[in-house]
C-alpha atoms as a PDB file:
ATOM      1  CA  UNK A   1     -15.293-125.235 213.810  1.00  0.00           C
ATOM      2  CA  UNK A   2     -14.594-123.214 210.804  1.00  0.00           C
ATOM      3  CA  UNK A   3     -11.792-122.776 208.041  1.00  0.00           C
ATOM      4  CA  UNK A   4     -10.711-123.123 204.544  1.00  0.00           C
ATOM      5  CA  UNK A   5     -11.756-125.824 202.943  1.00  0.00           C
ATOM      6  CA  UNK A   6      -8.769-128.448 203.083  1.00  0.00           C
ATOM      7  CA  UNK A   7      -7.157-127.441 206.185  1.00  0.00           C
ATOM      8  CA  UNK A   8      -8.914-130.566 207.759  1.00  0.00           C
ATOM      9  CA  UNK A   9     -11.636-128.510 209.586  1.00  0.00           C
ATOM     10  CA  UNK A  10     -13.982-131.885 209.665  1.00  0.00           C
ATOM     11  CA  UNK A  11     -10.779-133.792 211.444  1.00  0.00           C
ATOM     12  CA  UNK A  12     -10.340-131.153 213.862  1.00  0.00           C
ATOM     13  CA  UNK A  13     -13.441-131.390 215.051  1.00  0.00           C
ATOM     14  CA  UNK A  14     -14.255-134.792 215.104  1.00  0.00           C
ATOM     15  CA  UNK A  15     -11.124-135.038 217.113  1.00  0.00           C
ATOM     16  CA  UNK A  16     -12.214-132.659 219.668  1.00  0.00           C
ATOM     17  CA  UNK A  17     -15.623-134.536 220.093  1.00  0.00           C
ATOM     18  CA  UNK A  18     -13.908-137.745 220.646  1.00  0.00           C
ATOM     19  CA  UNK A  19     -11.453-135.816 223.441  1.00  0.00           C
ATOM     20  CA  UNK A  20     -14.104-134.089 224.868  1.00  0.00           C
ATOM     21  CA  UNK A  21     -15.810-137.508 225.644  1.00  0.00           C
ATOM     22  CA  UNK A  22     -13.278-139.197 226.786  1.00  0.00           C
ATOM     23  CA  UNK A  23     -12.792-136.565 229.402  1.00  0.00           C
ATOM     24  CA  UNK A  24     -16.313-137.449 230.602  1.00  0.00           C
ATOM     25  CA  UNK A  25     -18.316-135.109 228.731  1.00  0.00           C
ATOM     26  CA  UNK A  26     -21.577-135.218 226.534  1.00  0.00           C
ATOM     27  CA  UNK A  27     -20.695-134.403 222.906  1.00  0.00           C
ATOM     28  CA  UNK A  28     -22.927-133.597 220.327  1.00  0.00           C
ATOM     29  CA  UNK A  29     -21.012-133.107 216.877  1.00  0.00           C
ATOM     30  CA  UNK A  30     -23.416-131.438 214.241  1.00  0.00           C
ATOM     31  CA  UNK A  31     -22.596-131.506 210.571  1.00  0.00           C
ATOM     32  CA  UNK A  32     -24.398-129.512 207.623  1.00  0.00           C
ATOM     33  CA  UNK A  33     -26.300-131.009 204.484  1.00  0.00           C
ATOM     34  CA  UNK A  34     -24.272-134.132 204.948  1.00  0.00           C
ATOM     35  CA  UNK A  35     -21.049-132.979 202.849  1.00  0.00           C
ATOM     36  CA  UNK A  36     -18.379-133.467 205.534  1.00  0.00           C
ATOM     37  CA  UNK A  37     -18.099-137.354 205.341  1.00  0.00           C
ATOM     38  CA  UNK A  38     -18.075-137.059 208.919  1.00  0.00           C
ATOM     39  CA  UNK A  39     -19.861-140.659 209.503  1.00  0.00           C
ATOM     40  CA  UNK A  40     -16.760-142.418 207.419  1.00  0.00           C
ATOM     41  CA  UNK A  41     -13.992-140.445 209.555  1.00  0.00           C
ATOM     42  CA  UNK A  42     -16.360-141.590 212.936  1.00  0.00           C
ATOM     43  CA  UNK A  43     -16.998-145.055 211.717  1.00  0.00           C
ATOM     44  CA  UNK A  44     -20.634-144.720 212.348  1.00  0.00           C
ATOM     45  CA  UNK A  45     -23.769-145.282 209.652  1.00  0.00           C
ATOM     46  CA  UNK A  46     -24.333-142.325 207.525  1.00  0.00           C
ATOM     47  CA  UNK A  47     -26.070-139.247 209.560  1.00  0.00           C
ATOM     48  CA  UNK A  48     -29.080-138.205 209.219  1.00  0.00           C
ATOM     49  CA  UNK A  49     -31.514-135.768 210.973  1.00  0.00           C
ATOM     50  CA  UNK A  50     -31.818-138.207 213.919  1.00  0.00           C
ATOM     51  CA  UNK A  51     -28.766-138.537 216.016  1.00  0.00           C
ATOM     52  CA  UNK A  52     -26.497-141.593 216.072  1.00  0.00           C
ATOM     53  CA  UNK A  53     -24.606-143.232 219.045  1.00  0.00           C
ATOM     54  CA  UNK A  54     -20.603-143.178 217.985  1.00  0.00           C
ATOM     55  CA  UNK A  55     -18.802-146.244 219.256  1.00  0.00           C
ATOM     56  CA  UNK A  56     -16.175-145.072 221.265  1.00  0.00           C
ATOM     57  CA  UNK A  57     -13.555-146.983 223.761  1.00  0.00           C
ATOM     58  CA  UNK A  58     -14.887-148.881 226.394  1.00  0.00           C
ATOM     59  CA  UNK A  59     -12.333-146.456 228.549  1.00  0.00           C
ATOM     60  CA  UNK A  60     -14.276-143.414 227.151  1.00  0.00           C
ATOM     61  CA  UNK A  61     -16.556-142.193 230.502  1.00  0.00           C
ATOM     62  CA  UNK A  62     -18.715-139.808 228.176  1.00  0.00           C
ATOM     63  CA  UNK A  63     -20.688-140.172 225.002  1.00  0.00           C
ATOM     64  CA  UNK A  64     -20.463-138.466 221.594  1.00  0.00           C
ATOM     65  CA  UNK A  65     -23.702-138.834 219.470  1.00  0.00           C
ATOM     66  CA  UNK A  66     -23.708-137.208 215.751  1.00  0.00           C
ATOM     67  CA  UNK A  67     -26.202-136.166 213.676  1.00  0.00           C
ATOM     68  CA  UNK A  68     -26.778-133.628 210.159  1.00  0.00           C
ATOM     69  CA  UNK A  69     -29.215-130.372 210.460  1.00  0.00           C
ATOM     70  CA  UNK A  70     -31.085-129.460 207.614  1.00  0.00           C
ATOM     71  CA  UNK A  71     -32.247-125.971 206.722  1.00  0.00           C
ATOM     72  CA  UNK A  72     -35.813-127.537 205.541  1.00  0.00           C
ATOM     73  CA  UNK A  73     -36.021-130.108 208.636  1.00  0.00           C
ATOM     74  CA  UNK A  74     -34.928-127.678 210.889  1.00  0.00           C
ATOM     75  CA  UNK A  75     -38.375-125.561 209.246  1.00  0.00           C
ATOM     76  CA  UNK A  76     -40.505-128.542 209.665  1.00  0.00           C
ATOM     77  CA  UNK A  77     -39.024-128.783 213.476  1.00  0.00           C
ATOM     78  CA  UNK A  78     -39.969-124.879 213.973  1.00  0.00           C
ATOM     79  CA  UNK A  79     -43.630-125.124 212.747  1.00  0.00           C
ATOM     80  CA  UNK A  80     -44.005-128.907 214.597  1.00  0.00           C
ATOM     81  CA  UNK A  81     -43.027-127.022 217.776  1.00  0.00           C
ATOM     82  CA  UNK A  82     -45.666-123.985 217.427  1.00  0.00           C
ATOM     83  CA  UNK A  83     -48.188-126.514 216.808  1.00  0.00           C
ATOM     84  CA  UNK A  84     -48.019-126.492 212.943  1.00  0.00           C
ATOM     85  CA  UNK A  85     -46.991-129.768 212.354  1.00  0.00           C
ATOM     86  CA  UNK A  86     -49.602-130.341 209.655  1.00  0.00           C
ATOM     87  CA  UNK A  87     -48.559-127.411 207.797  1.00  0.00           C
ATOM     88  CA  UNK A  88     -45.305-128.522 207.610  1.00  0.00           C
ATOM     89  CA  UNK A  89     -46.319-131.954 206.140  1.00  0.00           C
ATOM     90  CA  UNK A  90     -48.947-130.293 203.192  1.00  0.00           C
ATOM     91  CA  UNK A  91     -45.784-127.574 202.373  1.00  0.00           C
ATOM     92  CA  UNK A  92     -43.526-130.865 201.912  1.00  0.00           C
ATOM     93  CA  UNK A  93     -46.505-132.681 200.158  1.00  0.00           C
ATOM     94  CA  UNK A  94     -46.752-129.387 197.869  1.00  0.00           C
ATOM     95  CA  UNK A  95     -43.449-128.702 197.417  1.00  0.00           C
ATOM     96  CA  UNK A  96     -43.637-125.182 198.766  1.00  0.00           C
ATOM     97  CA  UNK A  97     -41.165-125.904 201.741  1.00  0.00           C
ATOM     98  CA  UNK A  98     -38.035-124.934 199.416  1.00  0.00           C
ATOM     99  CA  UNK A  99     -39.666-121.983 198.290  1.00  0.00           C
ATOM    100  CA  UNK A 100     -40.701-120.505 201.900  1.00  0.00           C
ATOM    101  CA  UNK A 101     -36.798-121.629 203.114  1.00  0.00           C
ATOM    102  CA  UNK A 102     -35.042-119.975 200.387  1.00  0.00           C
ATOM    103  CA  UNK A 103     -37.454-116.581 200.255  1.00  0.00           C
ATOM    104  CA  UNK A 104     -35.447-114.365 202.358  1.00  0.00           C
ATOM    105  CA  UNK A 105     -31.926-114.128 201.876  1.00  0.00           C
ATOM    106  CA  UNK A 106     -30.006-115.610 204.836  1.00  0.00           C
ATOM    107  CA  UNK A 107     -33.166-117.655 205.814  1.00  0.00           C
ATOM    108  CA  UNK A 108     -31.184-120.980 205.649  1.00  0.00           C
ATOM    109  CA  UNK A 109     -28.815-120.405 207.398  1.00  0.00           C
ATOM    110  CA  UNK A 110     -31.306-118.288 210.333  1.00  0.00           C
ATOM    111  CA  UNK A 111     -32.951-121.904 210.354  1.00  0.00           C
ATOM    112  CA  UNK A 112     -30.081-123.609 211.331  1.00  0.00           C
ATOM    113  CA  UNK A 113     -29.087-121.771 213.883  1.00  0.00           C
ATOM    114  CA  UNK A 114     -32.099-121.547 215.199  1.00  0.00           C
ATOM    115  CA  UNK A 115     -31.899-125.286 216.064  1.00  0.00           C
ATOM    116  CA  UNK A 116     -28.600-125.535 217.275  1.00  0.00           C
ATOM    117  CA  UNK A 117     -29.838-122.538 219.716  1.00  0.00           C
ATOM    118  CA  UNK A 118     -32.738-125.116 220.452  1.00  0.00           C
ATOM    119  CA  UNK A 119     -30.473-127.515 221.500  1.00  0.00           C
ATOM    120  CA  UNK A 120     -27.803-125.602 223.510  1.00  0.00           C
ATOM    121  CA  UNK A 121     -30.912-124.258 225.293  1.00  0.00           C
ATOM    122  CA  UNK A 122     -32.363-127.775 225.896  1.00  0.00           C
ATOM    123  CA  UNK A 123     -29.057-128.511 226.894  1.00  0.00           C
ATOM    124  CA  UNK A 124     -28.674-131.466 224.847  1.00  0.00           C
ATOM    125  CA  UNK A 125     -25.195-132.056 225.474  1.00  0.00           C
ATOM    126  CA  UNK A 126     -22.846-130.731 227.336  1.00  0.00           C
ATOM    127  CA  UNK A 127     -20.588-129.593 224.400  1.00  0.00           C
ATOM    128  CA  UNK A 128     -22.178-129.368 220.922  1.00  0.00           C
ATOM    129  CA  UNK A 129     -19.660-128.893 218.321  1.00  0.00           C
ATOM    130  CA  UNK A 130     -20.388-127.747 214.604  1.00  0.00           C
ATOM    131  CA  UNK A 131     -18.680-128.388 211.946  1.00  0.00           C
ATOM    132  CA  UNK A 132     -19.433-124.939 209.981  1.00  0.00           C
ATOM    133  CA  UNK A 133     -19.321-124.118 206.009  1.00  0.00           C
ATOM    134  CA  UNK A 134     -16.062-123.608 204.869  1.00  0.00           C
ATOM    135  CA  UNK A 135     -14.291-120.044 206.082  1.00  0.00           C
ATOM    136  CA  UNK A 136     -16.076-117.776 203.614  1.00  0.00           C
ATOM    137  CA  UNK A 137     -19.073-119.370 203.899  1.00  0.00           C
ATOM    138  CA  UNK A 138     -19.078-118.878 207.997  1.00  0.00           C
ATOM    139  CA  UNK A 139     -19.075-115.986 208.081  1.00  0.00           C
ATOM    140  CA  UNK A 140     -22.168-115.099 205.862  1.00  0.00           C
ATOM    141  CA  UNK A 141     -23.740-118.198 207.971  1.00  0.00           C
ATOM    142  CA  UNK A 142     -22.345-116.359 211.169  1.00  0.00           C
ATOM    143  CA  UNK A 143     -23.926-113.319 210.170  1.00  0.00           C
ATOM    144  CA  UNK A 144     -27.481-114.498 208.630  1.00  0.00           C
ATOM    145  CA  UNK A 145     -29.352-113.073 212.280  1.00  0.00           C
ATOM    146  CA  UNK A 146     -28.158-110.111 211.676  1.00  0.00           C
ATOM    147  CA  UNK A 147     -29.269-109.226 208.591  1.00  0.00           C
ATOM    148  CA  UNK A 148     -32.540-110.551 209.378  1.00  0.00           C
ATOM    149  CA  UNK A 149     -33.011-109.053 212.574  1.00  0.00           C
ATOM    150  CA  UNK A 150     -32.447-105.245 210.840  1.00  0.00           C
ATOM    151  CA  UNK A 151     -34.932-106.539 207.805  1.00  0.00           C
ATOM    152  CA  UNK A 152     -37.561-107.857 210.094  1.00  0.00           C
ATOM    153  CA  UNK A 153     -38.107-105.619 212.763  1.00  0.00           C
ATOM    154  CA  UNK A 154     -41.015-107.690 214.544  1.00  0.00           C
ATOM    155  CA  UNK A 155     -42.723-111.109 214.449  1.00  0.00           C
ATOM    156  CA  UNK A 156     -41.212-114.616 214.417  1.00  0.00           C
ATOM    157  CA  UNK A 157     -38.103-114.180 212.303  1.00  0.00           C
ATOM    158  CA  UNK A 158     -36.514-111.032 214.196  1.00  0.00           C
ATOM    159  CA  UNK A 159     -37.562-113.403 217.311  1.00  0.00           C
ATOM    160  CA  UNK A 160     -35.470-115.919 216.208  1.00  0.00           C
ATOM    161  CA  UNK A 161     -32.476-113.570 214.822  1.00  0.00           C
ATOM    162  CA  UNK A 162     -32.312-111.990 217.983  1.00  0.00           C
ATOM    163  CA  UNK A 163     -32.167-115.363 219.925  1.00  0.00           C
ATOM    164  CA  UNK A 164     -29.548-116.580 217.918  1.00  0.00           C
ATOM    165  CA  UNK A 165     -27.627-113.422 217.568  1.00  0.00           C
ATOM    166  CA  UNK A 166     -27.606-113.655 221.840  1.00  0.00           C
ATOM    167  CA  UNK A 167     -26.351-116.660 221.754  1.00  0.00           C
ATOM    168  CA  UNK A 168     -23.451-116.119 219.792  1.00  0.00           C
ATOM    169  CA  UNK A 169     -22.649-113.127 220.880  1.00  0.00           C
ATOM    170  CA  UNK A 170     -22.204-115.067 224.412  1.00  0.00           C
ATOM    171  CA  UNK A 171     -18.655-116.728 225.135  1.00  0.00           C
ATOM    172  CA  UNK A 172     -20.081-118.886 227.567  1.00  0.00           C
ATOM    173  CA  UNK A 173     -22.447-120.145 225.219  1.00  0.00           C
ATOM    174  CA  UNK A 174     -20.542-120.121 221.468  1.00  0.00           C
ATOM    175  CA  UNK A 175     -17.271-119.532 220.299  1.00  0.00           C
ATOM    176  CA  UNK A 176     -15.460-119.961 216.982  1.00  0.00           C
ATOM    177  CA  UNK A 177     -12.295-122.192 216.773  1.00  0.00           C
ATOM    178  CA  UNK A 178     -10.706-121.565 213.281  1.00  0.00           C
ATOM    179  CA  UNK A 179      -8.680-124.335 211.701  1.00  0.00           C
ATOM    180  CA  UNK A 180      -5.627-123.633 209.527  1.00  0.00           C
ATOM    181  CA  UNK A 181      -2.395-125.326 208.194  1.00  0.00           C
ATOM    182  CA  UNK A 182       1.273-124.172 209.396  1.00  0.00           C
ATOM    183  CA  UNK A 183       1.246-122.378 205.812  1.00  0.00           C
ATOM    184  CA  UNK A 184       1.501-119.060 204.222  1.00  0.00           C
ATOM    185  CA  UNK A 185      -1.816-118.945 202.229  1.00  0.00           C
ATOM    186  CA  UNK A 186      -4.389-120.867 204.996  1.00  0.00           C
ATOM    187  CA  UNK A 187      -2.709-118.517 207.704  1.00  0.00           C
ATOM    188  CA  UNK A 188      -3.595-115.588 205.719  1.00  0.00           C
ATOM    189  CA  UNK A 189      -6.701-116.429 205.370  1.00  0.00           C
ATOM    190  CA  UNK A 190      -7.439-117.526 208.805  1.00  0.00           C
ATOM    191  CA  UNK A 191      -5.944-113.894 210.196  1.00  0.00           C
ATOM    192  CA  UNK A 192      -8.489-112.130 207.859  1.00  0.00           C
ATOM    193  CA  UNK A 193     -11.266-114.290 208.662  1.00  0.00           C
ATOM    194  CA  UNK A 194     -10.847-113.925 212.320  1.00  0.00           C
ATOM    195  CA  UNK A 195     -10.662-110.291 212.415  1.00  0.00           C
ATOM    196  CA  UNK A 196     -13.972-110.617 210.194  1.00  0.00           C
ATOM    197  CA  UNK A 197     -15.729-112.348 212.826  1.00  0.00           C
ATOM    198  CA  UNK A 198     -15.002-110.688 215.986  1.00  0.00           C
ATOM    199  CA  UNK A 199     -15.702-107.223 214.274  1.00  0.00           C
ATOM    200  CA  UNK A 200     -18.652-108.448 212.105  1.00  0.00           C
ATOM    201  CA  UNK A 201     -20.184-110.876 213.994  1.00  0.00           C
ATOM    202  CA  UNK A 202     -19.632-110.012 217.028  1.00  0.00           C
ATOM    203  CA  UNK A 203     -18.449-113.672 218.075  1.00  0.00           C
ATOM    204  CA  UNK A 204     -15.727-114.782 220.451  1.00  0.00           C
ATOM    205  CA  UNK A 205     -12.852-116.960 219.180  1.00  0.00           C
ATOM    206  CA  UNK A 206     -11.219-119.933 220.601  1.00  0.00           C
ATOM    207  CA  UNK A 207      -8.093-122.014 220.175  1.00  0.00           C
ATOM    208  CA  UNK A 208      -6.665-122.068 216.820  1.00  0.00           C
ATOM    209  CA  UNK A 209      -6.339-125.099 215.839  1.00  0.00           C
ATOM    210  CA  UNK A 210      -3.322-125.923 213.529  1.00  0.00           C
ATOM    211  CA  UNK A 211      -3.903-128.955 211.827  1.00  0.00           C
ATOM    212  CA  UNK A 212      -0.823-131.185 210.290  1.00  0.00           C
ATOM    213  CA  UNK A 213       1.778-129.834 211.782  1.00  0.00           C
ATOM    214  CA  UNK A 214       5.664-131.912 211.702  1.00  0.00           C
ATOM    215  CA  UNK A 215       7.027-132.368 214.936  1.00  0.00           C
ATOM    216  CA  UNK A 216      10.986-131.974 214.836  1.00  0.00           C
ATOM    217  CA  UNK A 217      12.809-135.610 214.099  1.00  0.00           C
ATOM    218  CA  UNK A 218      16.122-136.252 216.032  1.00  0.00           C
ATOM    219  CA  UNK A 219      18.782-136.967 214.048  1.00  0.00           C
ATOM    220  CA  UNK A 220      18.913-135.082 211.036  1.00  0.00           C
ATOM    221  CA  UNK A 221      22.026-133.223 211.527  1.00  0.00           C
ATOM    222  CA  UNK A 222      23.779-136.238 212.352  1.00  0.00           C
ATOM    223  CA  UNK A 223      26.500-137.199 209.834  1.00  0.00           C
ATOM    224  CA  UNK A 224      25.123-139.842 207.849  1.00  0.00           C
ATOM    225  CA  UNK A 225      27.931-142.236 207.464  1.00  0.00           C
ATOM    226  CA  UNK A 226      28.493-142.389 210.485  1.00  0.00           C
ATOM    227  CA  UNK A 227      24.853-143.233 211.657  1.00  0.00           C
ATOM    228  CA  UNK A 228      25.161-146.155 209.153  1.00  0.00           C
ATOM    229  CA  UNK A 229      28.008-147.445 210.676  1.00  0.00           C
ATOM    230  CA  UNK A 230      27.181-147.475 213.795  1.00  0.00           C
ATOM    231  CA  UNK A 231      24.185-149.056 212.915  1.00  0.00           C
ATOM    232  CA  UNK A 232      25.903-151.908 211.514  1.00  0.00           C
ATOM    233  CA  UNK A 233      24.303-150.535 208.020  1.00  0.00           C
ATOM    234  CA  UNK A 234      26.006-150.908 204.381  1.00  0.00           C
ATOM    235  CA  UNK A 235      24.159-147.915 202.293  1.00  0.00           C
ATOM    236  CA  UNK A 236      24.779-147.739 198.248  1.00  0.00           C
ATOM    237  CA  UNK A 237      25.442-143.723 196.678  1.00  0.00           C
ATOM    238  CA  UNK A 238      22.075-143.735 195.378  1.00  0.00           C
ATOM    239  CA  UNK A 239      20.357-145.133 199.141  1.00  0.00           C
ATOM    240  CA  UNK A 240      22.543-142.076 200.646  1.00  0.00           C
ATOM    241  CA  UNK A 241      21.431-139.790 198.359  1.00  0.00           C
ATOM    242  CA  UNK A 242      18.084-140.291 198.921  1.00  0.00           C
ATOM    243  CA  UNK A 243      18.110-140.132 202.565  1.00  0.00           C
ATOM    244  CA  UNK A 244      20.553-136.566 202.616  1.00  0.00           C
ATOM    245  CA  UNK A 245      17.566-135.087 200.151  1.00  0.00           C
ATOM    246  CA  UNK A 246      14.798-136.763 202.461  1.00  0.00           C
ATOM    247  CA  UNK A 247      16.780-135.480 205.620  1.00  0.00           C
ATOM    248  CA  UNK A 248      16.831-131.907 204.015  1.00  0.00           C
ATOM    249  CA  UNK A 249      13.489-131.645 203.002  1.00  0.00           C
ATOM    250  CA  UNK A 250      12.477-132.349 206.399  1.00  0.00           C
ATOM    251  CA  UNK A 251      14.345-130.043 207.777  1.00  0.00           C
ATOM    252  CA  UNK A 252      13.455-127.568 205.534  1.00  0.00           C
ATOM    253  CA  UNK A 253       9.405-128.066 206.069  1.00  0.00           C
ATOM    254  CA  UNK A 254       9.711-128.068 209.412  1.00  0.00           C
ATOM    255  CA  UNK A 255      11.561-124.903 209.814  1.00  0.00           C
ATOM    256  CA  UNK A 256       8.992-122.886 207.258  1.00  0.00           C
ATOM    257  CA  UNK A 257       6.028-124.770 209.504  1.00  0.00           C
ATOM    258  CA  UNK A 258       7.726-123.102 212.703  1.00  0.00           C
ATOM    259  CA  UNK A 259       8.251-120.143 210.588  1.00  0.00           C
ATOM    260  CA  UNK A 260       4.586-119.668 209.896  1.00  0.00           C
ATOM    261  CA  UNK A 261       3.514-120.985 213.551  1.00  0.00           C
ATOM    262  CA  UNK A 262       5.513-117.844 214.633  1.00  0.00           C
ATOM    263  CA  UNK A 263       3.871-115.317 212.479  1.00  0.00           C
ATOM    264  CA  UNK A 264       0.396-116.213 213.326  1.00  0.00           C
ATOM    265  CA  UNK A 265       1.008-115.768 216.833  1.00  0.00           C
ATOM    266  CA  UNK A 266       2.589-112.138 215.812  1.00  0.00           C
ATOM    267  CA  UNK A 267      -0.482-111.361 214.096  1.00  0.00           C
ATOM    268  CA  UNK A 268      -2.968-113.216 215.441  1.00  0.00           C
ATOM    269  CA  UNK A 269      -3.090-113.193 219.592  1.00  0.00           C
ATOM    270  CA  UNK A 270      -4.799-117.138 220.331  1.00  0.00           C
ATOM    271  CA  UNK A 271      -3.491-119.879 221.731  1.00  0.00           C
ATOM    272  CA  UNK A 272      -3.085-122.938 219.321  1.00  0.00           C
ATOM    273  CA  UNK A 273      -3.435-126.121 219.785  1.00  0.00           C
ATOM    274  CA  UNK A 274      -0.968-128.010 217.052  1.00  0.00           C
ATOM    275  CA  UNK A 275      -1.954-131.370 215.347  1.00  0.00           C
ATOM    276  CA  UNK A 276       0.794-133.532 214.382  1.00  0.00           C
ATOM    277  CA  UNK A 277       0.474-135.104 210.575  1.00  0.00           C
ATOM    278  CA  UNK A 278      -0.540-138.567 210.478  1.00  0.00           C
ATOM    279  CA  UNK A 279       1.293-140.057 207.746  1.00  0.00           C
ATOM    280  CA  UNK A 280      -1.545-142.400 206.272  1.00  0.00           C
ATOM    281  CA  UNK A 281      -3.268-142.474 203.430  1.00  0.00           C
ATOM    282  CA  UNK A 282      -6.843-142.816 204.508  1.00  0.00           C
ATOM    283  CA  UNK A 283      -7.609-141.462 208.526  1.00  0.00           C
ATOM    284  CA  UNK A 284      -9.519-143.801 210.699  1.00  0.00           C
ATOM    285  CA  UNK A 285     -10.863-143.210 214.328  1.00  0.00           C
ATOM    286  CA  UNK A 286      -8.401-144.496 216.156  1.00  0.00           C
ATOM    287  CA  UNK A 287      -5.984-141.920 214.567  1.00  0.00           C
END
């Protein structure tokens, strides 16, 4: 999952991993560095390196577990797994682990996708879901295996460029489901950024998801005296006033939304998937 920041890419995709289990699936949903608050919108403890069980429905037939992958755990991981697990612990001890994970550009990023390769190939789930850096970001993140795979022609790091770059570069393995709102600006954005990734990256996309979207209200054109007294309903100047401007505005939003939903599909040939607003102060899981 990837976007601007704000468009509610984290919301997105923690509703996706909650659909996908309750269609009977095996959902891993991997955050980054622990930014997202992605445990408060799941009501689960805080994530950490080791995944957590999210409480779901007792109607839910799959599971959704969530966890956050560091660049420098995913390291330790690496070495533990080529039989260098006491390396890793004297380079945390020493406090050279930052330096080696931060000495070639892109290496951080490498690292983490080198462990969520590790786990689509170990199949640990049937769907793993990432919640990416925010759209700039992706796409230097996206990119990371190829720039090391042209700098480091042999060895372990063009290894694991190469690995990664095969994986993404397979739609039945990755793909990239941008998140936007109905709005001039994010939609923008989200057309350059796609075009970026399919031509940089080389990576499929999926669904566009467009997030807070205001489903048409019945009514509005009705004549509003005439509502209220057929509704048995006394209303003051000041009460009608406020409901013609509230009526309007409405109106109004929703046809620039439907505007901008028609645009993007001009520009931009996906299918969406469209996310009503919730009109709440604070989301919870339920919603």
């Amino acid at each position: 999952m990837a976007g601007k920041g704000g468009v509610g890419k984290t919301t997105a995709g923690a509703a996706l991993a909650i659909g996908a289990a309750r269609s009977g699936l095996s959902v891993l949903l991997v955050e980054l560095e622990g930014t997202t608050g992605l445990s408060r919108l799941l009501g689960c403890e805080p994530l950490g390196y080791d995944p957590v069980e999210v409480p779901l429905d007792a109607e839910t037939t799959g599971s959704l577990t969530a966890r956050m992958i560091t660049p420098d755990q995913a390291l330790l991981d690496y070495l533990a797994d080529h039989g260098l697990k006491r390396v890793g612990r004297a380079m945390v001890s020493s406090g050279i682990l930052e330096i080696v994970s931060t000495a070639t550009p892109g290496i951080r990023d490498l690292l983490v996708l080198g462990k969520i390769r590790q786990l689509e190939t170990e199949r640990a789930a049937d769907l793993i879901i990432l919640d990416a850096p925010a759209a700039g970001h992706a796409i230097t993140f996206l990119r990371s295996p190829t720039g090391i795979a042209e700098a480091a022609t042999s060895g372990a790091l063009h290894t694991q460029a190469t690995e990664a770059l095969a994986m993404l570069g397979d739609p039945s393995r990755a793909r990239v489901m941008l998140v936007t709102l109905p709005e001039e600006t994010p939609i923008n954005e989200l057309v350059d950024t796609a075009y970026s990734l399919e031509e940089d990256v080389g990576v499929m996309l999926g669904p566009v998801v467009v997030n807070g979207t205001w489903p048409p209200l019945p009514g509005l054109d009705v004549e509003l005296e005439r509502a209220a007294s057929e509704a048995g309903v006394t209303l003051s100047d000041d009460e009608a006033d406020s409901l013609r401007a509230a009526g309007a505005y409405r109106a109004e939003r929703t046809a620039m939304q439907q505007s901008q939903l028609e645009r993007l599909g001009d520009e931009l040939p996906l299918a969406t998937l469209n996310l009503d607003f919730v009109f709440t102060n604070e989301l919870e899981t339920a919603d």
